[in-house]
C-alpha atoms as a PDB file:
ATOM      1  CA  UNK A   1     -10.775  12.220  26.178  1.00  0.00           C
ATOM      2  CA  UNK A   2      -8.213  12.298  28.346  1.00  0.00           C
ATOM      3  CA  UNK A   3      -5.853   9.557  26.494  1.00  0.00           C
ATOM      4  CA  UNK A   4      -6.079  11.160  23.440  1.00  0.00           C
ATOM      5  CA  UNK A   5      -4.654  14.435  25.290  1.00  0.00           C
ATOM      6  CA  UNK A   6      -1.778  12.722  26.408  1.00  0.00           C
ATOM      7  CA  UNK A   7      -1.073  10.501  23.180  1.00  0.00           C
ATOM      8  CA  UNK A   8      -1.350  14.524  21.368  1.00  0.00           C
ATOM      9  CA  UNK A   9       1.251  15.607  23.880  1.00  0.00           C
ATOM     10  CA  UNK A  10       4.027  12.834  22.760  1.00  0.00           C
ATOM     11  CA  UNK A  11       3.321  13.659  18.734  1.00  0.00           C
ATOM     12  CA  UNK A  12       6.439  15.980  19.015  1.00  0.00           C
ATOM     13  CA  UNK A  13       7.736  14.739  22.071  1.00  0.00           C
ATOM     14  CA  UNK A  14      11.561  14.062  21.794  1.00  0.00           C
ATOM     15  CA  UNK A  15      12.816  11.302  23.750  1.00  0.00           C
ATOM     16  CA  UNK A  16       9.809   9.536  23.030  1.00  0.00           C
ATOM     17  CA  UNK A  17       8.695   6.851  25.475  1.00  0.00           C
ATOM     18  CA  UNK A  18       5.040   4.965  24.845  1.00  0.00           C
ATOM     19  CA  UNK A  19       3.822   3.022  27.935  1.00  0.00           C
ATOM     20  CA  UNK A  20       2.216  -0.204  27.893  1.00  0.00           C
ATOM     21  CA  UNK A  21      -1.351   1.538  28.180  1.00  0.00           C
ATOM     22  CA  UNK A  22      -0.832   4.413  26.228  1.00  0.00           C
ATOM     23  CA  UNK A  23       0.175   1.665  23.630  1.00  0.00           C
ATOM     24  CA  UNK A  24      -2.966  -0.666  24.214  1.00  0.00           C
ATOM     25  CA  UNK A  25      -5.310   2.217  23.598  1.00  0.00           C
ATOM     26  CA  UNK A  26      -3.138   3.017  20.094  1.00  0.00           C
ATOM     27  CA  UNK A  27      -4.342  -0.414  18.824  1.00  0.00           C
ATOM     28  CA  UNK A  28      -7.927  -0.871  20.062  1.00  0.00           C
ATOM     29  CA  UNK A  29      -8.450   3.045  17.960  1.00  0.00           C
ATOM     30  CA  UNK A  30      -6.234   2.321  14.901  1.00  0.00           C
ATOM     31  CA  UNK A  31      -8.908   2.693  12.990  1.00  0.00           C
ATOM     32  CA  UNK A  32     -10.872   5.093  15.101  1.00  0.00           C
ATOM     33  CA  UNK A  33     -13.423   6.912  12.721  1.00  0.00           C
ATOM     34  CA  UNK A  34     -11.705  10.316  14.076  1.00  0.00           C
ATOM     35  CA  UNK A  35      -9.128  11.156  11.422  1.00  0.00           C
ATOM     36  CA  UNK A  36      -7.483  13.773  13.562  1.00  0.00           C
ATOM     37  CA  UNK A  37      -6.773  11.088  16.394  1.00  0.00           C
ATOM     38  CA  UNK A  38      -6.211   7.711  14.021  1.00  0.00           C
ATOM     39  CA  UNK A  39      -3.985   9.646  11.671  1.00  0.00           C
ATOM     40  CA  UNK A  40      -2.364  12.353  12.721  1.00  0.00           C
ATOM     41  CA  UNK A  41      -2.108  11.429  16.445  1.00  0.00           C
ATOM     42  CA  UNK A  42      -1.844   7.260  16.702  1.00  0.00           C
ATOM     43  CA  UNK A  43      -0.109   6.441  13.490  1.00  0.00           C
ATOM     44  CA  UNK A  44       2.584   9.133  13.443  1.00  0.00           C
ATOM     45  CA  UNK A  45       3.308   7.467  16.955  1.00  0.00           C
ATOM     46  CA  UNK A  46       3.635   4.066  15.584  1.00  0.00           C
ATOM     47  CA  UNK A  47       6.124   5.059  13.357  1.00  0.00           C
ATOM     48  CA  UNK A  48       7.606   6.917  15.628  1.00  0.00           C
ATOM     49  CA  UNK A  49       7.394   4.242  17.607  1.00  0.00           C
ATOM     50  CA  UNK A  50       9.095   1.919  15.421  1.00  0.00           C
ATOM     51  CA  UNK A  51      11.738   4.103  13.554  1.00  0.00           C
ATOM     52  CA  UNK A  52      12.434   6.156  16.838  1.00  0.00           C
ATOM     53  CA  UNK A  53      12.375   4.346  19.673  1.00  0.00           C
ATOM     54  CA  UNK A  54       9.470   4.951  21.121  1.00  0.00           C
ATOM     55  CA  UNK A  55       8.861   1.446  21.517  1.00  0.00           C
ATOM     56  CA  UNK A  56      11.246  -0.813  23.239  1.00  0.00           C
ATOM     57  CA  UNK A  57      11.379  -4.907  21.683  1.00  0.00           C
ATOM     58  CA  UNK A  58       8.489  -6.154  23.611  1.00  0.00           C
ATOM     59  CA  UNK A  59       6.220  -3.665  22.622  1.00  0.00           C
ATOM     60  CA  UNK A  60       7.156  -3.889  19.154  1.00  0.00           C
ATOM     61  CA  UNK A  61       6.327  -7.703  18.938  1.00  0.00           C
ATOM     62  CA  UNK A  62       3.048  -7.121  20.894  1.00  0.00           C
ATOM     63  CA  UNK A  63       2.043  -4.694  18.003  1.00  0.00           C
ATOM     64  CA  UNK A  64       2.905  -7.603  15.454  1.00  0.00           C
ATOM     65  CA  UNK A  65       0.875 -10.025  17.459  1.00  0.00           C
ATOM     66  CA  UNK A  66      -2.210  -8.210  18.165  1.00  0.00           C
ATOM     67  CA  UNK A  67      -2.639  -7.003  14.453  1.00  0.00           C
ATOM     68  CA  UNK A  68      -2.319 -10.855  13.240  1.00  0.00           C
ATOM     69  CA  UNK A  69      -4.720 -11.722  16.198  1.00  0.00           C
ATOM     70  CA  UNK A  70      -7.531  -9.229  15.840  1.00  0.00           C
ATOM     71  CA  UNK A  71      -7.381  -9.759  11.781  1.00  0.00           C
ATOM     72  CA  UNK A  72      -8.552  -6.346  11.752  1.00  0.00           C
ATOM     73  CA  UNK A  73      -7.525  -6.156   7.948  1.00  0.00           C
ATOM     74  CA  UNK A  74     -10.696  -8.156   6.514  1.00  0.00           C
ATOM     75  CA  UNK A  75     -12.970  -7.010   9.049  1.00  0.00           C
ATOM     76  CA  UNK A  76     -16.242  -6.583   6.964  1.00  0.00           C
ATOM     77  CA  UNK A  77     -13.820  -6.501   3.991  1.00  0.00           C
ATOM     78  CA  UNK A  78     -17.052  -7.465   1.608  1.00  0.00           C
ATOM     79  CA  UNK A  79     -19.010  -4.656   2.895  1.00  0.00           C
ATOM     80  CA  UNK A  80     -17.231  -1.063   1.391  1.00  0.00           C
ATOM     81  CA  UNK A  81     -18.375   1.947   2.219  1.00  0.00           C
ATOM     82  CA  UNK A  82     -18.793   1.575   6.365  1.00  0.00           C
ATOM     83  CA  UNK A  83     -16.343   2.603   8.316  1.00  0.00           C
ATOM     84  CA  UNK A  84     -15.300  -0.339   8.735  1.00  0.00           C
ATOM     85  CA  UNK A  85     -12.193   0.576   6.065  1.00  0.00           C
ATOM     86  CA  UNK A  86     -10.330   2.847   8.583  1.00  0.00           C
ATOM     87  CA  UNK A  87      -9.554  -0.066  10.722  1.00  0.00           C
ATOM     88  CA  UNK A  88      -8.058  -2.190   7.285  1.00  0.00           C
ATOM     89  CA  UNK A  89      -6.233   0.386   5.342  1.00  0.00           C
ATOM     90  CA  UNK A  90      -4.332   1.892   8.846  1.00  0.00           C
ATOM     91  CA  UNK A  91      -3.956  -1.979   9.744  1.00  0.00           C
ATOM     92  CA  UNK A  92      -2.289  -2.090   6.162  1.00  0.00           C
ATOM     93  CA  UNK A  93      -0.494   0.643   6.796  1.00  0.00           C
ATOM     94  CA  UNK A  94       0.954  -0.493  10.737  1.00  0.00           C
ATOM     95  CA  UNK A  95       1.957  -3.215   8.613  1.00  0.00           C
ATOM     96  CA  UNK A  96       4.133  -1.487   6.296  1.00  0.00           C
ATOM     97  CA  UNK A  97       5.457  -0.161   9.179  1.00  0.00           C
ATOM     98  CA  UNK A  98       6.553  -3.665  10.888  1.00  0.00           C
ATOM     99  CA  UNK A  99       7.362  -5.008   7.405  1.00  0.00           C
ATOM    100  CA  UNK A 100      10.390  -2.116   7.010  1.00  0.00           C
ATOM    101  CA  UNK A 101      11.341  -2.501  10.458  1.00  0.00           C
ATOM    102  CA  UNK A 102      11.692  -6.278   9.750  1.00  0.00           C
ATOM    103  CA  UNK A 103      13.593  -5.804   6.883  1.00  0.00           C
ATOM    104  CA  UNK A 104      16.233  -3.958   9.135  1.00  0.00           C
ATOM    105  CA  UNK A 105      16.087  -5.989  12.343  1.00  0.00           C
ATOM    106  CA  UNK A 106      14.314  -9.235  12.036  1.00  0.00           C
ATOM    107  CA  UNK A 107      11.881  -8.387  14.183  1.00  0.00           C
ATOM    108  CA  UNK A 108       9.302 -11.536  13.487  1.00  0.00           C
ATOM    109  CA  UNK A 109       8.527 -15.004  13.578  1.00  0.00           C
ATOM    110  CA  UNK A 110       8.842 -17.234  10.131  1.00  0.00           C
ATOM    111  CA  UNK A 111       5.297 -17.797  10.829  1.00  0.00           C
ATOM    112  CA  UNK A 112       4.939 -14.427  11.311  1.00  0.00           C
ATOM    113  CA  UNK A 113       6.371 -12.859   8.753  1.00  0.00           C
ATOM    114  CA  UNK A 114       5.116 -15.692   5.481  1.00  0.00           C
ATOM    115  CA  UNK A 115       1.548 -14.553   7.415  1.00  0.00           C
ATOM    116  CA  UNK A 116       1.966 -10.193   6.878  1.00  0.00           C
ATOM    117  CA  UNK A 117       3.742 -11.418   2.988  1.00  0.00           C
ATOM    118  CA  UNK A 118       0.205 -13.175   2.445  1.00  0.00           C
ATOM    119  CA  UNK A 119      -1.617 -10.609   3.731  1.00  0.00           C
ATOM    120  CA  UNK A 120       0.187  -7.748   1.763  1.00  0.00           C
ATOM    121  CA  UNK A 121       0.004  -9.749  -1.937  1.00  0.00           C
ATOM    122  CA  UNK A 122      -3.732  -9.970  -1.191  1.00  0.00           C
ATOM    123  CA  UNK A 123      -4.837  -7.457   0.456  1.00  0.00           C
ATOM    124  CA  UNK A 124      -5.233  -5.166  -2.928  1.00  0.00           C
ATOM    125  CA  UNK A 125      -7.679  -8.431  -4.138  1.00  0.00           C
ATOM    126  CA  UNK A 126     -10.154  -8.510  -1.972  1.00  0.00           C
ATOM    127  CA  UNK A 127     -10.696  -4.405  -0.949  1.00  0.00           C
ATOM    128  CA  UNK A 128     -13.295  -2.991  -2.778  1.00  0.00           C
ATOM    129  CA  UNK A 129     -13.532   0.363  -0.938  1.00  0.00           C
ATOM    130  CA  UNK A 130     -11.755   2.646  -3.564  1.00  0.00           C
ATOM    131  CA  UNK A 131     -12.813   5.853  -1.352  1.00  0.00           C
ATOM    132  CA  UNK A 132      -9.707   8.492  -0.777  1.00  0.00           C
ATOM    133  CA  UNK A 133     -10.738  11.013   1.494  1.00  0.00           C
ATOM    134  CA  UNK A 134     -13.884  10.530   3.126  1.00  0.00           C
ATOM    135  CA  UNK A 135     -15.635  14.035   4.757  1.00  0.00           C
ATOM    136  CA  UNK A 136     -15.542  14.213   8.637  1.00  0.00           C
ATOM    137  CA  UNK A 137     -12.781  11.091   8.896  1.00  0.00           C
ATOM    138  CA  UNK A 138      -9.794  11.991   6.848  1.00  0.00           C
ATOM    139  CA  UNK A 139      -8.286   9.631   4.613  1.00  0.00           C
ATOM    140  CA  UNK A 140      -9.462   6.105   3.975  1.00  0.00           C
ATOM    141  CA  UNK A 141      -7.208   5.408   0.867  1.00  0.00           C
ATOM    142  CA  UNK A 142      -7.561   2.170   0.545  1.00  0.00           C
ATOM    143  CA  UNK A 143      -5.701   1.668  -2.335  1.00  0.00           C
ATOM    144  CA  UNK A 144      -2.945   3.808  -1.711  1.00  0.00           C
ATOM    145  CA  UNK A 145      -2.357   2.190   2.168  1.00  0.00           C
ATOM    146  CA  UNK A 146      -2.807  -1.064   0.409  1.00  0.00           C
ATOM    147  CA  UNK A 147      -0.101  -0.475  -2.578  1.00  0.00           C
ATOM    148  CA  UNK A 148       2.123   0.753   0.614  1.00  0.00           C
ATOM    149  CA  UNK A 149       1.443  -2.270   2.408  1.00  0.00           C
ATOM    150  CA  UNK A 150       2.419  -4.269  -0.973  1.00  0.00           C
ATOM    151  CA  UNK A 151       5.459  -1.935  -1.542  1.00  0.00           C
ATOM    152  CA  UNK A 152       7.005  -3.179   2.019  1.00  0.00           C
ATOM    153  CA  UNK A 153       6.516  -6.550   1.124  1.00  0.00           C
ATOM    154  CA  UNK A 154       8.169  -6.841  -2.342  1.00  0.00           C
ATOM    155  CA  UNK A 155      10.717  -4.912  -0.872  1.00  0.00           C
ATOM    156  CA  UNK A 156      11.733  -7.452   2.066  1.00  0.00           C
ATOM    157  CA  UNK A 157      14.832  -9.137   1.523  1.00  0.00           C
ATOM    158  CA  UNK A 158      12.972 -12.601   2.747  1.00  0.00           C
ATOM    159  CA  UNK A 159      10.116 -12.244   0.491  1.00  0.00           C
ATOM    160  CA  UNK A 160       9.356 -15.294  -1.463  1.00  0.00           C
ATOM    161  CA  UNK A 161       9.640 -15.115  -5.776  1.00  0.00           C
ATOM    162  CA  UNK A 162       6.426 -17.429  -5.575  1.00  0.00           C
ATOM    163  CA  UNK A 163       4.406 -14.292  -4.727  1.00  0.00           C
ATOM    164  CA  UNK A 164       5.426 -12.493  -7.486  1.00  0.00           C
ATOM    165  CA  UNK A 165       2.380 -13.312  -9.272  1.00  0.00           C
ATOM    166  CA  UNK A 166      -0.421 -12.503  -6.444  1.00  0.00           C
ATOM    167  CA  UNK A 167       1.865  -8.867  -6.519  1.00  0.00           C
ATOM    168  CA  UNK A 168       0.700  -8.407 -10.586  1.00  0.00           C
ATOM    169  CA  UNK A 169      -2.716  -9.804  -9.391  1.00  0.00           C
ATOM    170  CA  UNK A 170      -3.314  -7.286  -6.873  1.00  0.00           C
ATOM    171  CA  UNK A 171      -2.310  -4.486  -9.388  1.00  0.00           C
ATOM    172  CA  UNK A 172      -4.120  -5.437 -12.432  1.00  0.00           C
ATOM    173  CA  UNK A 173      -7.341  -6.321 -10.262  1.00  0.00           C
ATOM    174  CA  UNK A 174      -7.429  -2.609  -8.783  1.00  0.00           C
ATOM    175  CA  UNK A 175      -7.111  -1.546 -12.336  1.00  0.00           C
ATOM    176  CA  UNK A 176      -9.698  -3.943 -13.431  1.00  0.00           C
ATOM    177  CA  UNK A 177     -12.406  -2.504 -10.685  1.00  0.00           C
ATOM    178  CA  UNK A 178     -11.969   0.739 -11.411  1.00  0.00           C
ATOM    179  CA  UNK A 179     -15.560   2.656 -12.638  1.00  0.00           C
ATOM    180  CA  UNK A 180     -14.189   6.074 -12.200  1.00  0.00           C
ATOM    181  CA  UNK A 181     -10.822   8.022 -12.236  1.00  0.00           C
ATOM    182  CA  UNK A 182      -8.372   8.010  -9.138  1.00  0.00           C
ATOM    183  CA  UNK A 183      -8.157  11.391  -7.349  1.00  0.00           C
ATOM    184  CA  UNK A 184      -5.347  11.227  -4.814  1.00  0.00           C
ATOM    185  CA  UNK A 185      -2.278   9.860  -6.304  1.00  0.00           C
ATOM    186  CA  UNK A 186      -3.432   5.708  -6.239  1.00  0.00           C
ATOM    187  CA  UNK A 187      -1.297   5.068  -9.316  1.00  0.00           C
ATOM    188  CA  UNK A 188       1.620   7.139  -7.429  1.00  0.00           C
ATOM    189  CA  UNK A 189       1.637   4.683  -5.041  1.00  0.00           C
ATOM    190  CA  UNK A 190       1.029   1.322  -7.204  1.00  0.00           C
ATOM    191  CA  UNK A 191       3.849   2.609  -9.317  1.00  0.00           C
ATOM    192  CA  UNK A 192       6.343   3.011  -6.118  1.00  0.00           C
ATOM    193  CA  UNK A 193       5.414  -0.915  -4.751  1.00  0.00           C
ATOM    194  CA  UNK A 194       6.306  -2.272  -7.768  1.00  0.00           C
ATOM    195  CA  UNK A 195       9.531  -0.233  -8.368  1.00  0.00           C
ATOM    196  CA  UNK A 196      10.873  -1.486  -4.787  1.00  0.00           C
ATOM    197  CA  UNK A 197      10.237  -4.551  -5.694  1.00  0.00           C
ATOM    198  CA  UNK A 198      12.427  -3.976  -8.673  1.00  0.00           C
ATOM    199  CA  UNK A 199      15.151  -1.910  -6.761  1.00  0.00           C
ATOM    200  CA  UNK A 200      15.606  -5.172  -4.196  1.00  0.00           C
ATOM    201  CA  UNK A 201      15.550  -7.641  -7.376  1.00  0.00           C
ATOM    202  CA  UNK A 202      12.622  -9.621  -6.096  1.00  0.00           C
ATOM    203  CA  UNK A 203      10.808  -8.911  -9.639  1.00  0.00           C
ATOM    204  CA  UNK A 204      13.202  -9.363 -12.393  1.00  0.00           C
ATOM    205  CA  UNK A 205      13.832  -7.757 -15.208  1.00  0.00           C
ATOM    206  CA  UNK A 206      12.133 -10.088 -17.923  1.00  0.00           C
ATOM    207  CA  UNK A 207       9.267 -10.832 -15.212  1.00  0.00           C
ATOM    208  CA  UNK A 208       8.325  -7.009 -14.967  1.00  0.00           C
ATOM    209  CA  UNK A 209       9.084  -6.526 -19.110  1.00  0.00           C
ATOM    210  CA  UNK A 210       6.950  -9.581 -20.011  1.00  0.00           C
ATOM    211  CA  UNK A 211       3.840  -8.704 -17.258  1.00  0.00           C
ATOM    212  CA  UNK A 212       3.793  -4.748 -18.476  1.00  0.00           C
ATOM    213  CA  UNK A 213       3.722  -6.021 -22.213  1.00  0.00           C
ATOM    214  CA  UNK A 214       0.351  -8.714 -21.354  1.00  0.00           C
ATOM    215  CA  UNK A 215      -1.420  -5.722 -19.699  1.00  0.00           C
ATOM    216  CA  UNK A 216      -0.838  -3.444 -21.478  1.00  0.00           C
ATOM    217  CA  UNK A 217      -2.054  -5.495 -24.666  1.00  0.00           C
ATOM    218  CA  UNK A 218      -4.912  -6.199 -22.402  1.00  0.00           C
ATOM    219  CA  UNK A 219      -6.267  -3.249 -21.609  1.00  0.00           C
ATOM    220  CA  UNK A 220      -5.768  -1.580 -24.912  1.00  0.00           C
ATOM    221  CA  UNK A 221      -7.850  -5.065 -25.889  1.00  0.00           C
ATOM    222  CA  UNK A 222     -10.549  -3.998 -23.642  1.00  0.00           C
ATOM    223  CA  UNK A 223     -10.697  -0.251 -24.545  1.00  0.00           C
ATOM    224  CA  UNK A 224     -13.902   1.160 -26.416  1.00  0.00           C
ATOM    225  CA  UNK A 225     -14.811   4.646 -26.836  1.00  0.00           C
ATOM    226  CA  UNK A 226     -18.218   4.142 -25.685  1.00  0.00           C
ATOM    227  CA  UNK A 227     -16.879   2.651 -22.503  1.00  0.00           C
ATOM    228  CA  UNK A 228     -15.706   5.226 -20.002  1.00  0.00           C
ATOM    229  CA  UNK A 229     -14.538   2.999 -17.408  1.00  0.00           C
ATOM    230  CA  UNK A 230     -12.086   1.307 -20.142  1.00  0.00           C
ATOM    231  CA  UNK A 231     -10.710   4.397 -20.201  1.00  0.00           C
ATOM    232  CA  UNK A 232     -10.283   5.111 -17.314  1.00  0.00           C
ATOM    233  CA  UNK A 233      -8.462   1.719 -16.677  1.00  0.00           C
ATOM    234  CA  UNK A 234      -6.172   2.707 -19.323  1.00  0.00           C
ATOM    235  CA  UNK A 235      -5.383   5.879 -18.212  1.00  0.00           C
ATOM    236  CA  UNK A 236      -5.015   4.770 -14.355  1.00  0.00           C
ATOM    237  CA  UNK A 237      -2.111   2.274 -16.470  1.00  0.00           C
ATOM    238  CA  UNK A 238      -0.598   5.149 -17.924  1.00  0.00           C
ATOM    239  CA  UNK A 239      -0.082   7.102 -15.070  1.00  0.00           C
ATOM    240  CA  UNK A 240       1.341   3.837 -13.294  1.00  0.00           C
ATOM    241  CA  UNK A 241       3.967   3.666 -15.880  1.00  0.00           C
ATOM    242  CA  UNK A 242       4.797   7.299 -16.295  1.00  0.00           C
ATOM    243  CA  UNK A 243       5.625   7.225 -12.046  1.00  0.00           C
ATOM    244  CA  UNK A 244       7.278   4.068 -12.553  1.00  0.00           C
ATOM    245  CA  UNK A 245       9.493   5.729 -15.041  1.00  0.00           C
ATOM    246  CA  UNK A 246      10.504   8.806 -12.647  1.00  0.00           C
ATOM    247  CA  UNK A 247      10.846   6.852 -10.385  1.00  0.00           C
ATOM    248  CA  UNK A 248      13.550   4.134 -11.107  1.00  0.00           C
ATOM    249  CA  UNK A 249      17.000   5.102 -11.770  1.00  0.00           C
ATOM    250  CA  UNK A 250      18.559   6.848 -14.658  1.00  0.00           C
ATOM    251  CA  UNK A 251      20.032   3.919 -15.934  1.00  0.00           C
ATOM    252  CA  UNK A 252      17.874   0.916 -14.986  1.00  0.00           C
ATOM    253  CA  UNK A 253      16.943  -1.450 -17.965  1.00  0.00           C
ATOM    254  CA  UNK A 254      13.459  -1.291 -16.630  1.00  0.00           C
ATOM    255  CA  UNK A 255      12.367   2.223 -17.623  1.00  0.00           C
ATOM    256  CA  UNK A 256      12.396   1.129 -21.238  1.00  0.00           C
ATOM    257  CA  UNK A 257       9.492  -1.107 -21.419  1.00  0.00           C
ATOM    258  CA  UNK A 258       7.484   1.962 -19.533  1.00  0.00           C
ATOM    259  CA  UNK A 259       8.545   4.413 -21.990  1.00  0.00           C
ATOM    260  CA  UNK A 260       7.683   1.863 -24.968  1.00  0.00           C
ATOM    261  CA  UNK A 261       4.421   1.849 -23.132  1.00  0.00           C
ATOM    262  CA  UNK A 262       3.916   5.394 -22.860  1.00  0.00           C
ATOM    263  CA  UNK A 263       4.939   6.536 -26.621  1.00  0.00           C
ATOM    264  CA  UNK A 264       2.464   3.379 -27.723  1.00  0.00           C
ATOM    265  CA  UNK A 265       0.057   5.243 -25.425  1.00  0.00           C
ATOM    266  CA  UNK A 266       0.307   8.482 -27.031  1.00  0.00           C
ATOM    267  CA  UNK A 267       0.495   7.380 -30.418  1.00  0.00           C
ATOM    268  CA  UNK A 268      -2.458   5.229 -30.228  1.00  0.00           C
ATOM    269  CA  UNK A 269      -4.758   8.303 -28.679  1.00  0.00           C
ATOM    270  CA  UNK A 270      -3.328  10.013 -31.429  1.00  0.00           C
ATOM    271  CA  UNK A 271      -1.261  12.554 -29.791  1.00  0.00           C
ATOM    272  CA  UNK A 272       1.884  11.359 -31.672  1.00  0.00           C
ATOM    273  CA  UNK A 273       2.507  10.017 -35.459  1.00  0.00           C
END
């Protein structure tokens, strides 16, 4: 195809400059099945896009519009396992990108912007496609594009406090559909959107100290020997809290409840006295 040739050709291309068409055929394939041309080719561009000029202001608020108009992130959202899932999670994660470039430059509408909040606190709720990479298409990731998407939110400096709780929802219902371990680093990237929210102060410190201390009680509630997906659940939650750990700073207040968390953990498996 002879627009995916020329969309190859400005990958490394420095200036970059997308036209109007090479930009319209970016979002009708954002989700393109090929993995080659959706992710390597079409969504390095849109952050280069973004982040490096390649796009110039209108272009930048046409890709805001047409991913709010198309609604391309619950498109067969109740039917997991179709392909279907490469147009939501690189929708989620073109929205990440707009949400960071926001945060820097105001780039949307109120409307606009309350809509991509709503859309990143929820997001995590309603996909049930927990496939990473998927043979002959590359990386579906739904989780990990969605905790991105969530990560850019929490991070804004206009998100709203009254989302705070749809951001623990989102988390503890991924944990609470899981039915076999993650593979590719999901509770990497749960871990890192809630420590941004916690790095711009739009979770505080007693909100994230209180939430970790109900789940955790929860799941430990819910654990059985006999029951491998408890386990699992509890050892997704682990992981969550040991990158949450590494990841804040040195002396944030925050790391201890994820260290209380991780001893308890270790004690209660019986690794420690």
């Amino acid at each position: 195809m002879a627009m995916t040739k020329e969309l190859a050709a400005l990958v490394d291309a420095s200036p970059l400059a997308i036209t109007d068409n090479e930009l319209t055929f970016m979002l009708d394939h954002i989700g393109d099945p090929d993995g080659r041309l959706r992710d390597e080719i079409i969504y390095t561009l849109f952050g280069r896009g973004f982040f490096e000029g390649g796009f110039d202001a209108d272009q930048r608020k046409e890709v805001a519009a047409t991913l709010l108009q198309r609604n391309d992130l619950w498109r067969d959202i109740d039917r997991p396992d179709t392909d279907a899932v490469f147009g939501r999670t690189f929708t989620a994660l073109v929205g990440t990108l707009i949400l960071n470039y926001d945060g820097e430059h105001a780039l949307l509408t109120t409307e606009q912007r309350n809509t991509f909040f709503q859309w990143a606190v929820t997001y995590l709720q309603r996909e049930k496609d927990y496939r990473g990479y998927v043979s002959g298409h590359g990386w579906a990731h739904g989780v990990a594009h969605g905790a991105d998407f969530l990560g850019a939110a929490v991070h804004h400096p206009q998100f709203r406090h009254t989302l705070i709780p749809d951001v623990q929802k989102s988390v503890v219902t991924v944990l609470n559909r899981m039915t076999t371990p993650f593979l590719d680093d999901e509770e990497q990237r749960l871990a890192a959107a809630l420590v941004l929210g916690l790095n711009a102060h739009n979770i505080s410190l007693r909100e994230w100290t209180d939430w970790l201390a109900v789940e955790h009680t929860y799941l430990w509630n819910k654990y059985a020997n006999d029951n491998l997906a408890s386990y699992y659940r509890l050892s997704a939650w682990l992981r969550i809290m040991q990158n949450a750990y590494f990841l804040l700073h040195d002396d944030d207040p925050a790391r201890q409840p994820c260290l209380a968390f991780i001893n308890d953990y270790f004690i209660q498996m019986g690794f420690r006295g």
